[in-house]
Protein backbone atom coordinates (compact mmCIF):
# COMPACT_ATOMS: atom_id res chain seq x y z
CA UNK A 1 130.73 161.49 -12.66
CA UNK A 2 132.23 164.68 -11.35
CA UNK A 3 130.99 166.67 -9.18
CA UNK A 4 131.01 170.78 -10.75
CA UNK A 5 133.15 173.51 -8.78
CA UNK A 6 131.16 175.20 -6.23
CA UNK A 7 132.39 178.84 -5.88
CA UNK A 8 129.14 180.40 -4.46
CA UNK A 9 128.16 182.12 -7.71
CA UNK A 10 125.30 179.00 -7.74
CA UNK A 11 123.20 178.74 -4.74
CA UNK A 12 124.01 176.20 -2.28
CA UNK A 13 121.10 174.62 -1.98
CA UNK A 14 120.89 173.93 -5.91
CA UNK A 15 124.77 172.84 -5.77
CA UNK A 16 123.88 170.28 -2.92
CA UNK A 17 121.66 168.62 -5.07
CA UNK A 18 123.74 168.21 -7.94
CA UNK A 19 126.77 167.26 -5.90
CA UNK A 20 124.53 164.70 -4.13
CA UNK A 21 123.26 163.35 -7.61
CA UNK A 22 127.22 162.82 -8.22
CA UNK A 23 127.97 161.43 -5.14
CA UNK A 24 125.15 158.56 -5.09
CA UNK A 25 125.79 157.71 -8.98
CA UNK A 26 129.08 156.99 -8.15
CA UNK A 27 128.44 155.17 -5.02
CA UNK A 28 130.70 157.31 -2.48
CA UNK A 29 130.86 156.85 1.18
CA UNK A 30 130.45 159.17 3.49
CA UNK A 31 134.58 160.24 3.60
CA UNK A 32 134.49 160.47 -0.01
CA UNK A 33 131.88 162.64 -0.45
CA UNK A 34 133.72 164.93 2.12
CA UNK A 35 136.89 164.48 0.74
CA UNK A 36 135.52 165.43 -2.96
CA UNK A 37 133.53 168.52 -1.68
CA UNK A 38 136.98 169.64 0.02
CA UNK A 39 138.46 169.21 -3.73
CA UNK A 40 135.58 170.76 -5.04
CA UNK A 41 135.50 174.11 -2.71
CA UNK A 42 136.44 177.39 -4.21
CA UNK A 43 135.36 181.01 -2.90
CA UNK A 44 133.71 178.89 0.05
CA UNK A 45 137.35 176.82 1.00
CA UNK A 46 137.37 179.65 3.53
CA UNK A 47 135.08 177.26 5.71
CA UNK A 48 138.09 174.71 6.29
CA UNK A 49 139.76 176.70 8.49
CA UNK A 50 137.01 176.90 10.71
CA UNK A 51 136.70 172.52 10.63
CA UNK A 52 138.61 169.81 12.08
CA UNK A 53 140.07 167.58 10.07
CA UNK A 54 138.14 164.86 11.82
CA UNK A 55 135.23 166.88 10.56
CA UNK A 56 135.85 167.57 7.28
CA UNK A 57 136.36 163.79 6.67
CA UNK A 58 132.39 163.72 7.62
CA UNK A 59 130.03 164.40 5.01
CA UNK A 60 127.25 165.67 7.37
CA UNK A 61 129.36 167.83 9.45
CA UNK A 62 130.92 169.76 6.67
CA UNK A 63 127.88 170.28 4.93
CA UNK A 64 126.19 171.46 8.54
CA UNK A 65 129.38 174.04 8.43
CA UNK A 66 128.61 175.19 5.05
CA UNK A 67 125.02 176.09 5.97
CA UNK A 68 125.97 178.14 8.75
């Protein structure tokens, strides 16, 4: 399964959940479910230039970033 776009015209929260839903039917790690939320980043991509690389390759961190 793929994971939608997210470019903040749905509410985070509500995109979390259906990214999530993605993520565990397909069985990704940690990494990829960081790497495929980079990929999937539109109007909010601005929040990469605030993140390490180190953590956007965590899951966790990037998503703590996002809900800044």
């Amino acid at each position: 399964m793929k994971p939608p776009q997210f470019d903040a015209t749905t509410a985070w929260n509500v995109y979390r959940r259906q990214f999530e839903a993605a993520a565990n039917a397909n069985g990704w790690s940690s990494t990829e479910k960081a790497t495929a939320l980079t990929l999937a980043l539109r109007d909010a991509a601005a929040i990469l230039q605030r993140t390490s690389t180190e953590e956007q390759e965590v899951y966790e961190q990037l998503v703590g970033h996002l809900e800044m």
